[in-house]
C-alpha atoms as a PDB file:
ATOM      1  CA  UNK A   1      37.833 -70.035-108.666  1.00  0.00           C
ATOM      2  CA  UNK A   2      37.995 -68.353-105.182  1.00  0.00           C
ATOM      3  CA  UNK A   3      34.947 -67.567-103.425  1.00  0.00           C
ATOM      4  CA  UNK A   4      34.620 -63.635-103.246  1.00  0.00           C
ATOM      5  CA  UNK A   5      35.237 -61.908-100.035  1.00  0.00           C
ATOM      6  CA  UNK A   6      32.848 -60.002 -98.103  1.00  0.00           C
ATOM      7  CA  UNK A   7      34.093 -56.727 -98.493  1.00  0.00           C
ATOM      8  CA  UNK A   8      33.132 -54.916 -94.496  1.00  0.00           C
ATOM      9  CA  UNK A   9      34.010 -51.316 -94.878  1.00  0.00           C
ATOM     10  CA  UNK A  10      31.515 -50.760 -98.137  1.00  0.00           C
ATOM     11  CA  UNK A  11      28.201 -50.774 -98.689  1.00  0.00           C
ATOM     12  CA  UNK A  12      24.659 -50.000 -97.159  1.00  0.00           C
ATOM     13  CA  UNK A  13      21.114 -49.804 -98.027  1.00  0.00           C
ATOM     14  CA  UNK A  14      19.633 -46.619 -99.925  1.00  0.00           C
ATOM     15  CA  UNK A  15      16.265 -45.924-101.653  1.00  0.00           C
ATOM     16  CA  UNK A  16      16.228 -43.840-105.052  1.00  0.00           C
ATOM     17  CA  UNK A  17      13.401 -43.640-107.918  1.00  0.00           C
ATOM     18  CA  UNK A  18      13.348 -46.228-110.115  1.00  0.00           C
ATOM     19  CA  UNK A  19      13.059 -46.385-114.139  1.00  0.00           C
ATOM     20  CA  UNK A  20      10.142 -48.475-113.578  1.00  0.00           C
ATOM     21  CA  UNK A  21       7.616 -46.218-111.824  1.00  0.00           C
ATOM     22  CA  UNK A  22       8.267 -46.742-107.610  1.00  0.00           C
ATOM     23  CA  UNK A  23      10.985 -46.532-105.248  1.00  0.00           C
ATOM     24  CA  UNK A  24      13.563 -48.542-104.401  1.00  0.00           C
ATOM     25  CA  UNK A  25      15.519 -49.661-101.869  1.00  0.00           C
ATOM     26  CA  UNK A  26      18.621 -52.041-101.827  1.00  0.00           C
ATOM     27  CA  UNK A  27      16.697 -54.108 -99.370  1.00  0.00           C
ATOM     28  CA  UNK A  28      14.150 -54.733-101.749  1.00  0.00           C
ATOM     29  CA  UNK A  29      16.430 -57.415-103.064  1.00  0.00           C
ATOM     30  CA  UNK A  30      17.583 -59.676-100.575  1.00  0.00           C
ATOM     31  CA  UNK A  31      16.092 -62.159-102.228  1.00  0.00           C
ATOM     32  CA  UNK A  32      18.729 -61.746-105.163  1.00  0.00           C
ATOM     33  CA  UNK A  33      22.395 -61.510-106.329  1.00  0.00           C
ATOM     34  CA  UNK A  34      22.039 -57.618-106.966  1.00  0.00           C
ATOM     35  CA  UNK A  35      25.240 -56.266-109.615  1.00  0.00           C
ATOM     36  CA  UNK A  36      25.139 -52.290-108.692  1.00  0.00           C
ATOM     37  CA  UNK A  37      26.555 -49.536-111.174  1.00  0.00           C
ATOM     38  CA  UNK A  38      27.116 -46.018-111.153  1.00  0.00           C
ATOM     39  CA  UNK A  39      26.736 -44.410-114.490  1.00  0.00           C
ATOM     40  CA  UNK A  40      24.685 -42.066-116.780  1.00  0.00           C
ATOM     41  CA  UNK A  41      22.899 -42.552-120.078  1.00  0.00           C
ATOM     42  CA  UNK A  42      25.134 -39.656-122.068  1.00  0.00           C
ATOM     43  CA  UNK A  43      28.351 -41.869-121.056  1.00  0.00           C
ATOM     44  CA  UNK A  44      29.995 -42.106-124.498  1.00  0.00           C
ATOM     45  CA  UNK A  45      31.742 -44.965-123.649  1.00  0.00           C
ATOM     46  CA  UNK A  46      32.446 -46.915-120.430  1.00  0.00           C
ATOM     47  CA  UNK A  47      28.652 -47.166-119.510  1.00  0.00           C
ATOM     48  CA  UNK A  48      26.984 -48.460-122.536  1.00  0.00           C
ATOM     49  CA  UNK A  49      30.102 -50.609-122.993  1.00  0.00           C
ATOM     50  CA  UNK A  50      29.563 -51.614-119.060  1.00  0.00           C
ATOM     51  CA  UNK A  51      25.852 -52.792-119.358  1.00  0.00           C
ATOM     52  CA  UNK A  52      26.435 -54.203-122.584  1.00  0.00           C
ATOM     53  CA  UNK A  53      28.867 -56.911-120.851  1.00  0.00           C
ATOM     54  CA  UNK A  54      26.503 -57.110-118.078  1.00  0.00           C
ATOM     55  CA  UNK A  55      23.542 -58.089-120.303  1.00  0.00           C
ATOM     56  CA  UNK A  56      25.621 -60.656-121.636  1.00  0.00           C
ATOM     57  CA  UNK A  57      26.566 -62.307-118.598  1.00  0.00           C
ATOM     58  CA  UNK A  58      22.872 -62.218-117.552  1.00  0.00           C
ATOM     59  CA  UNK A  59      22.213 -63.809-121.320  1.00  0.00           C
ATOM     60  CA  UNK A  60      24.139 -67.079-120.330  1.00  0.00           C
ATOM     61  CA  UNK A  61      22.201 -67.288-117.083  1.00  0.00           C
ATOM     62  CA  UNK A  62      19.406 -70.247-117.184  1.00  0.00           C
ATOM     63  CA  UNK A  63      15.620 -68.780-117.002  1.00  0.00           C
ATOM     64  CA  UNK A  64      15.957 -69.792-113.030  1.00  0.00           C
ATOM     65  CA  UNK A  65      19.033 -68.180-112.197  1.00  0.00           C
ATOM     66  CA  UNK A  66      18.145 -65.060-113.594  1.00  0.00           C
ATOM     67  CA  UNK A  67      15.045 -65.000-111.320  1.00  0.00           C
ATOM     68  CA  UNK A  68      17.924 -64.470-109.144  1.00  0.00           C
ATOM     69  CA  UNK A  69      19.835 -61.546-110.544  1.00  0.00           C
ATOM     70  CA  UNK A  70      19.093 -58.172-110.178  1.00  0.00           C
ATOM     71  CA  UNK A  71      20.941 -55.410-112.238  1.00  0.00           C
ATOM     72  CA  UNK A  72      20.669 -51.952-110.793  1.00  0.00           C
ATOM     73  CA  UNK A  73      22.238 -48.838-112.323  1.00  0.00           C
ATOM     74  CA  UNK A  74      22.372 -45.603-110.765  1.00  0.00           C
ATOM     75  CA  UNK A  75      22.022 -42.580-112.668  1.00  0.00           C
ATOM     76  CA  UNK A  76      24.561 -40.095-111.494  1.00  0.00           C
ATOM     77  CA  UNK A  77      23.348 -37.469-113.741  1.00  0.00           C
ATOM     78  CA  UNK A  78      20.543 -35.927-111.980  1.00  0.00           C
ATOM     79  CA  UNK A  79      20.522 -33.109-114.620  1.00  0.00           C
ATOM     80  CA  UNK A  80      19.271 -35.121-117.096  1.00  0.00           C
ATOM     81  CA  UNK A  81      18.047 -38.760-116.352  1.00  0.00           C
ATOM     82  CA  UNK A  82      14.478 -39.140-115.408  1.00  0.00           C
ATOM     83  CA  UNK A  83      13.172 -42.253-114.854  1.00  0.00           C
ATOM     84  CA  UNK A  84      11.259 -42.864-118.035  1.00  0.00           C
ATOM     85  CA  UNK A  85      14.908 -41.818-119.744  1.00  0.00           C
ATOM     86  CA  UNK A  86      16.663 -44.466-118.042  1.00  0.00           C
ATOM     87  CA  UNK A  87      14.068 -47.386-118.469  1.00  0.00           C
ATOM     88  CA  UNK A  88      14.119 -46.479-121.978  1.00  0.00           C
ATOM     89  CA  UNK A  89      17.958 -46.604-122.282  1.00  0.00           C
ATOM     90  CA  UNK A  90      18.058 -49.712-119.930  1.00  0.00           C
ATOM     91  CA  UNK A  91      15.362 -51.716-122.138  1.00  0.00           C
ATOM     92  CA  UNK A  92      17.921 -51.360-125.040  1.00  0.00           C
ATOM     93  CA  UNK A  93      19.950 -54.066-123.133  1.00  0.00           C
ATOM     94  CA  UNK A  94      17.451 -55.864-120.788  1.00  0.00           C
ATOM     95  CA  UNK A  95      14.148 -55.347-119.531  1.00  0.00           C
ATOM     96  CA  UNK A  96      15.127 -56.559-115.953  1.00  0.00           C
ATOM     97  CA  UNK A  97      17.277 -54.287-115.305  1.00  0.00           C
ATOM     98  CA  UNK A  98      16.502 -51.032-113.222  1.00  0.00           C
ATOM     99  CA  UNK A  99      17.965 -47.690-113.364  1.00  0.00           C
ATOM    100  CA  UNK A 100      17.876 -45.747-109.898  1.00  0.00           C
ATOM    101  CA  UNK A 101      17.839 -41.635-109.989  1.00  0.00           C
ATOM    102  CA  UNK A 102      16.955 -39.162-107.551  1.00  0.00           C
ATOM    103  CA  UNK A 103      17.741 -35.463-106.038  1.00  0.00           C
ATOM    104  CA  UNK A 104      21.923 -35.485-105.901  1.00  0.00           C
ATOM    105  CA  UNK A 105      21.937 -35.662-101.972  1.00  0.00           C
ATOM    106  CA  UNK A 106      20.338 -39.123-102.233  1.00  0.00           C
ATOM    107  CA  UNK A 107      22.729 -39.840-105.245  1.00  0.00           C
ATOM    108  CA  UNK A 108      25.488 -39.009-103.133  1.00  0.00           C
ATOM    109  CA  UNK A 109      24.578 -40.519 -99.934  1.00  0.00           C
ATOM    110  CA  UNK A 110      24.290 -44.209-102.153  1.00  0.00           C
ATOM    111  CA  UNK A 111      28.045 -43.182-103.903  1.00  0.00           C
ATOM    112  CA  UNK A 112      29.389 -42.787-100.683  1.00  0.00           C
ATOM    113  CA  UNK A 113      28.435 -45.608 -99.461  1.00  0.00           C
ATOM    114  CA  UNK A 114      29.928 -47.262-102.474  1.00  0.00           C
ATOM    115  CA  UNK A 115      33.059 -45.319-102.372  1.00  0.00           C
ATOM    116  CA  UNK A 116      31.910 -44.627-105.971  1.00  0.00           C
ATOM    117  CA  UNK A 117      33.549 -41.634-106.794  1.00  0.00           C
ATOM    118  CA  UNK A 118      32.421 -39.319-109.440  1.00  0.00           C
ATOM    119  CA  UNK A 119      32.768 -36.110-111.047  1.00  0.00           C
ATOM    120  CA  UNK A 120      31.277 -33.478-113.715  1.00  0.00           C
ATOM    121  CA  UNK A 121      33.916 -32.310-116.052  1.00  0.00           C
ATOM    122  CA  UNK A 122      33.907 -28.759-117.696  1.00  0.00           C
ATOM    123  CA  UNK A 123      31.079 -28.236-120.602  1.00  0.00           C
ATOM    124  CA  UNK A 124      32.277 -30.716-123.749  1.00  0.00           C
ATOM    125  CA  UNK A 125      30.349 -31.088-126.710  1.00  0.00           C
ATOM    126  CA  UNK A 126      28.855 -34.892-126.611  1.00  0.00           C
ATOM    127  CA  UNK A 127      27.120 -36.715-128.696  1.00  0.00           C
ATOM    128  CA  UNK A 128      25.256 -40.400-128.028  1.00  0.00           C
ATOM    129  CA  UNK A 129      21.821 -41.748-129.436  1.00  0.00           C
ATOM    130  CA  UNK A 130      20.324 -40.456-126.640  1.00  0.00           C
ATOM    131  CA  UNK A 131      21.578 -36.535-126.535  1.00  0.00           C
ATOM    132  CA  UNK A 132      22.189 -34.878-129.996  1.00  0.00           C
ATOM    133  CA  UNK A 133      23.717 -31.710-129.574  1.00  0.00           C
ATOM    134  CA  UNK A 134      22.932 -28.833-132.050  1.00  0.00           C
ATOM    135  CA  UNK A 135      26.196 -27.696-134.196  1.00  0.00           C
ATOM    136  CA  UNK A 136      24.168 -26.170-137.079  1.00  0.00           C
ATOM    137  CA  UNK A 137      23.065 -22.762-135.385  1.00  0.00           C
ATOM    138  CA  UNK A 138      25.478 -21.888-131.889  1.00  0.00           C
ATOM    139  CA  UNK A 139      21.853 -20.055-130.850  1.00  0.00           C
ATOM    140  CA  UNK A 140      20.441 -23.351-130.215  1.00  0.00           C
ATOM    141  CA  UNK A 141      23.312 -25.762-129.124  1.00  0.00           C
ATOM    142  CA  UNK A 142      22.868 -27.215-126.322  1.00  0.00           C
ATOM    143  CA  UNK A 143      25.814 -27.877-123.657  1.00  0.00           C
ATOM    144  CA  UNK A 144      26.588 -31.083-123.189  1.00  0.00           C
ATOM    145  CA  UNK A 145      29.152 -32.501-120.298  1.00  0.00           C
ATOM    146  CA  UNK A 146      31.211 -35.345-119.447  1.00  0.00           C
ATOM    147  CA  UNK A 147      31.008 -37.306-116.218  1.00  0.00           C
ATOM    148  CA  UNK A 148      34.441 -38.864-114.689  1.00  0.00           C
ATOM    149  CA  UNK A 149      33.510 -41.809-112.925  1.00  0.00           C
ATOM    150  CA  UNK A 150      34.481 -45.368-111.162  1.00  0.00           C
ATOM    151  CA  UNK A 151      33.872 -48.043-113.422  1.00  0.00           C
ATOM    152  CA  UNK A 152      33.074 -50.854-110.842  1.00  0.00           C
ATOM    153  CA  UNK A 153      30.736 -53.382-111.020  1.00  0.00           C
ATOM    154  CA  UNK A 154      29.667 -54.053-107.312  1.00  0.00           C
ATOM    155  CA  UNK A 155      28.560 -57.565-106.964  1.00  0.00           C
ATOM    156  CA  UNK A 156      26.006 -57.884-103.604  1.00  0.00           C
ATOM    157  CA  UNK A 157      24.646 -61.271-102.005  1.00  0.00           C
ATOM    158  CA  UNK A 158      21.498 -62.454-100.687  1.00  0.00           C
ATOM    159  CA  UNK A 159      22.524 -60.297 -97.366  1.00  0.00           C
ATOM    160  CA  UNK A 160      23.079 -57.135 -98.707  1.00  0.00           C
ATOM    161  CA  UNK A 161      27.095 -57.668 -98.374  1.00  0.00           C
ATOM    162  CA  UNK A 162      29.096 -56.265-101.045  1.00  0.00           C
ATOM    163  CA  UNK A 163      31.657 -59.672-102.270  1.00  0.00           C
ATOM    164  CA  UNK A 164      33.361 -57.500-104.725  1.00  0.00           C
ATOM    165  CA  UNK A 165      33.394 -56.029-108.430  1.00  0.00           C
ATOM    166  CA  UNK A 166      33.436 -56.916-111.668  1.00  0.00           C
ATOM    167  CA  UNK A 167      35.146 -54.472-114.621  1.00  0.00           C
ATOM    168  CA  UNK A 168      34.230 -54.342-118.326  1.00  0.00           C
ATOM    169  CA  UNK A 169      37.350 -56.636-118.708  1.00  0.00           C
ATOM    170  CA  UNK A 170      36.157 -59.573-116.010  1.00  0.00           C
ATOM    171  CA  UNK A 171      35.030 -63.046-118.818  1.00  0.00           C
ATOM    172  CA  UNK A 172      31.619 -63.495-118.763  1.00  0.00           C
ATOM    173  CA  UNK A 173      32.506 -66.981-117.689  1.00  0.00           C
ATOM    174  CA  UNK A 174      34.121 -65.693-114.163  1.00  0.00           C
ATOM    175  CA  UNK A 175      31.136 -63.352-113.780  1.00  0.00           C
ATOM    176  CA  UNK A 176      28.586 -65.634-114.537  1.00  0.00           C
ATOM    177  CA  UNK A 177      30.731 -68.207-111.859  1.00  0.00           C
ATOM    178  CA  UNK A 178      31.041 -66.082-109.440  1.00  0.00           C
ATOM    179  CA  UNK A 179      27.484 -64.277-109.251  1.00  0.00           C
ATOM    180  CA  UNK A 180      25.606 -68.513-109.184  1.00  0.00           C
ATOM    181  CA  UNK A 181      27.950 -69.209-106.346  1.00  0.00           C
ATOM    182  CA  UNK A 182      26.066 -66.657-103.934  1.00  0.00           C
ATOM    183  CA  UNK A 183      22.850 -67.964-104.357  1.00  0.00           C
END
Protein backbone atom coordinates (compact mmCIF):
# COMPACT_ATOMS: atom_id res chain seq x y z
CA UNK A 1 0.00 0.00 0.00
CA UNK A 2 1.17 3.63 -0.70
CA UNK A 3 2.41 5.66 2.01
CA UNK A 4 -0.17 8.59 2.61
CA UNK A 5 0.70 12.02 1.53
CA UNK A 6 1.14 14.92 3.64
CA UNK A 7 -1.67 16.86 2.77
CA UNK A 8 -0.02 21.02 3.08
CA UNK A 9 -2.99 23.23 2.59
CA UNK A 10 -5.12 21.53 5.71
CA UNK A 11 -4.84 21.40 9.05
CA UNK A 12 -3.65 23.31 12.28
CA UNK A 13 -3.70 23.12 15.93
CA UNK A 14 -6.94 24.16 18.01
CA UNK A 15 -7.96 23.70 21.69
CA UNK A 16 -11.74 22.79 22.56
CA UNK A 17 -13.29 21.14 25.89
CA UNK A 18 -12.97 17.77 26.16
CA UNK A 19 -15.55 14.86 27.21
CA UNK A 20 -13.13 14.01 29.78
CA UNK A 21 -13.03 17.04 32.10
CA UNK A 22 -9.90 19.58 30.60
CA UNK A 23 -8.96 21.17 27.50
CA UNK A 24 -7.47 20.14 24.65
CA UNK A 25 -5.34 20.97 22.16
CA UNK A 26 -4.24 19.07 18.92
CA UNK A 27 -0.73 19.49 20.16
CA UNK A 28 -1.42 17.58 23.06
CA UNK A 29 -0.88 14.58 20.87
CA UNK A 30 2.19 14.64 19.07
CA UNK A 31 3.10 11.84 20.65
CA UNK A 32 0.28 9.86 18.67
CA UNK A 33 -1.39 8.91 15.33
CA UNK A 34 -4.50 11.24 16.12
CA UNK A 35 -7.88 10.07 13.62
CA UNK A 36 -10.02 13.54 13.86
CA UNK A 37 -13.93 13.63 13.19
CA UNK A 38 -16.50 16.08 12.92
CA UNK A 39 -19.84 14.90 14.07
CA UNK A 40 -22.66 15.11 16.71
CA UNK A 41 -24.22 12.60 19.06
CA UNK A 42 -28.06 13.06 17.49
CA UNK A 43 -26.43 11.95 13.97
CA UNK A 44 -28.94 9.23 13.01
CA UNK A 45 -26.69 7.67 10.91
CA UNK A 46 -23.25 8.49 9.44
CA UNK A 47 -21.71 9.27 12.95
CA UNK A 48 -22.55 6.36 15.06
CA UNK A 49 -21.95 4.27 11.92
CA UNK A 50 -18.45 6.37 11.61
CA UNK A 51 -17.11 5.63 15.20
CA UNK A 52 -18.43 2.32 15.14
CA UNK A 53 -15.82 1.43 12.20
CA UNK A 54 -13.32 3.43 13.96
CA UNK A 55 -13.58 1.41 17.20
CA UNK A 56 -13.09 -1.51 15.22
CA UNK A 57 -10.03 -0.62 13.57
CA UNK A 58 -8.66 0.48 16.99
CA UNK A 59 -9.99 -3.24 18.23
CA UNK A 60 -7.39 -5.01 15.89
CA UNK A 61 -4.65 -2.72 17.14
CA UNK A 62 -2.09 -4.65 19.65
CA UNK A 63 -2.26 -3.18 23.44
CA UNK A 64 1.10 -1.13 22.25
CA UNK A 65 -0.06 0.34 19.22
CA UNK A 66 -3.04 1.64 20.61
CA UNK A 67 -0.92 3.53 23.20
CA UNK A 68 -0.37 5.20 20.01
CA UNK A 69 -3.75 6.13 18.65
CA UNK A 70 -5.73 8.83 19.58
CA UNK A 71 -9.44 9.18 18.40
CA UNK A 72 -10.83 12.66 18.67
CA UNK A 73 -14.37 13.66 17.69
CA UNK A 74 -15.61 17.03 17.52
CA UNK A 75 -18.96 17.86 18.47
CA UNK A 76 -20.40 20.23 15.97
CA UNK A 77 -23.55 20.60 17.80
CA UNK A 78 -22.88 23.16 20.33
CA UNK A 79 -26.67 23.30 21.09
CA UNK A 80 -26.70 20.23 22.63
CA UNK A 81 -23.40 18.28 23.39
CA UNK A 82 -21.79 18.97 26.66
CA UNK A 83 -18.97 17.26 27.58
CA UNK A 84 -20.34 14.75 30.01
CA UNK A 85 -22.96 13.99 26.86
CA UNK A 86 -20.27 13.18 24.60
CA UNK A 87 -18.01 11.02 26.98
CA UNK A 88 -21.05 9.19 27.69
CA UNK A 89 -21.92 8.58 23.98
CA UNK A 90 -18.15 8.03 23.18
CA UNK A 91 -17.72 5.28 26.08
CA UNK A 92 -20.46 3.28 24.17
CA UNK A 93 -17.64 2.55 21.59
CA UNK A 94 -14.29 3.13 23.43
CA UNK A 95 -13.15 4.65 26.46
CA UNK A 96 -10.04 6.23 24.71
CA UNK A 97 -11.62 8.11 22.67
CA UNK A 98 -12.33 11.94 23.29
CA UNK A 99 -15.06 14.08 22.16
CA UNK A 100 -14.04 17.90 21.73
CA UNK A 101 -16.98 20.74 22.12
CA UNK A 102 -16.88 24.28 22.71
CA UNK A 103 -18.60 27.89 21.95
CA UNK A 104 -19.31 27.63 17.84
CA UNK A 105 -16.50 30.27 17.05
CA UNK A 106 -13.93 27.77 18.38
CA UNK A 107 -15.95 24.95 16.57
CA UNK A 108 -15.63 26.80 13.53
CA UNK A 109 -12.20 28.06 13.67
CA UNK A 110 -11.07 23.92 14.08
CA UNK A 111 -13.72 23.11 10.84
CA UNK A 112 -12.05 25.54 8.93
CA UNK A 113 -9.05 24.49 9.39
CA UNK A 114 -10.24 21.08 8.38
CA UNK A 115 -12.14 22.27 5.46
CA UNK A 116 -14.87 20.32 7.34
CA UNK A 117 -17.85 21.73 6.14
CA UNK A 118 -21.07 21.59 7.95
CA UNK A 119 -24.50 22.70 8.18
CA UNK A 120 -27.88 22.80 10.37
CA UNK A 121 -30.81 21.77 8.34
CA UNK A 122 -34.43 23.13 8.96
CA UNK A 123 -36.24 21.68 12.33
CA UNK A 124 -36.88 17.62 11.57
CA UNK A 125 -38.27 15.43 14.00
CA UNK A 126 -35.24 12.93 15.13
CA UNK A 127 -35.04 10.32 17.08
CA UNK A 128 -31.63 8.33 18.47
CA UNK A 129 -30.98 6.67 21.99
CA UNK A 130 -29.69 9.67 23.02
CA UNK A 131 -32.61 12.41 22.09
CA UNK A 132 -36.26 11.10 22.30
CA UNK A 133 -38.50 13.51 20.99
CA UNK A 134 -42.06 13.87 22.47
CA UNK A 135 -44.97 12.90 19.79
CA UNK A 136 -47.62 12.11 22.45
CA UNK A 137 -48.64 15.80 23.48
CA UNK A 138 -47.33 18.68 20.51
CA UNK A 139 -47.21 21.00 24.01
CA UNK A 140 -44.18 19.23 24.99
CA UNK A 141 -42.30 18.06 21.78
CA UNK A 142 -39.27 19.04 21.55
CA UNK A 143 -37.56 20.21 18.10
CA UNK A 144 -35.13 18.21 16.99
CA UNK A 145 -32.66 19.04 13.81
CA UNK A 146 -30.48 17.46 11.40
CA UNK A 147 -26.85 18.36 10.81
CA UNK A 148 -25.38 18.06 7.03
CA UNK A 149 -21.92 17.29 7.36
CA UNK A 150 -18.40 15.94 5.77
CA UNK A 151 -17.94 12.51 6.59
CA UNK A 152 -14.05 12.40 6.64
CA UNK A 153 -11.94 10.68 8.75
CA UNK A 154 -8.72 12.90 9.03
CA UNK A 155 -5.80 10.75 9.75
CA UNK A 156 -2.78 13.10 11.57
CA UNK A 157 0.96 11.94 12.31
CA UNK A 158 3.31 12.28 15.04
CA UNK A 159 3.86 16.06 13.57
CA UNK A 160 0.61 17.31 13.54
CA UNK A 161 0.43 16.84 9.51
CA UNK A 162 -2.77 15.79 8.19
CA UNK A 163 -1.71 12.32 5.64
CA UNK A 164 -5.25 11.99 4.63
CA UNK A 165 -8.82 10.42 5.44
CA UNK A 166 -10.42 7.51 5.95
CA UNK A 167 -14.49 7.02 5.05
CA UNK A 168 -16.94 4.58 6.68
CA UNK A 169 -16.20 2.44 3.52
CA UNK A 170 -12.05 2.36 3.92
CA UNK A 171 -11.31 -1.97 5.28
CA UNK A 172 -10.30 -1.98 8.57
CA UNK A 173 -7.28 -3.76 7.21
CA UNK A 174 -6.09 -0.50 5.05
CA UNK A 175 -6.89 1.67 8.08
CA UNK A 176 -5.31 -0.27 10.54
CA UNK A 177 -2.09 -0.38 7.71
CA UNK A 178 -1.99 2.80 7.11
CA UNK A 179 -2.44 4.49 10.70
CA UNK A 180 0.95 1.70 12.18
CA UNK A 181 2.93 3.01 9.28
CA UNK A 182 3.15 6.66 10.86
CA UNK A 183 4.41 5.70 13.98
Amino acid sequence: MPKMPILKSIGGDFTLQSSKGYDVSLSDYQDKVVMLFFGYTNCPNICPTTIAHISQMIKTLTPEQRKRVQVLFISIDTDYDTPEHLNKYLEYFDPSFIGLVDEREKIDHAAKLYHAEYSKLANEKVTTEFKKLSVDDEQQEEKGYLYSHSAKIFVIDTQSRVRGFFYVGTPINDMKEQVTSLF
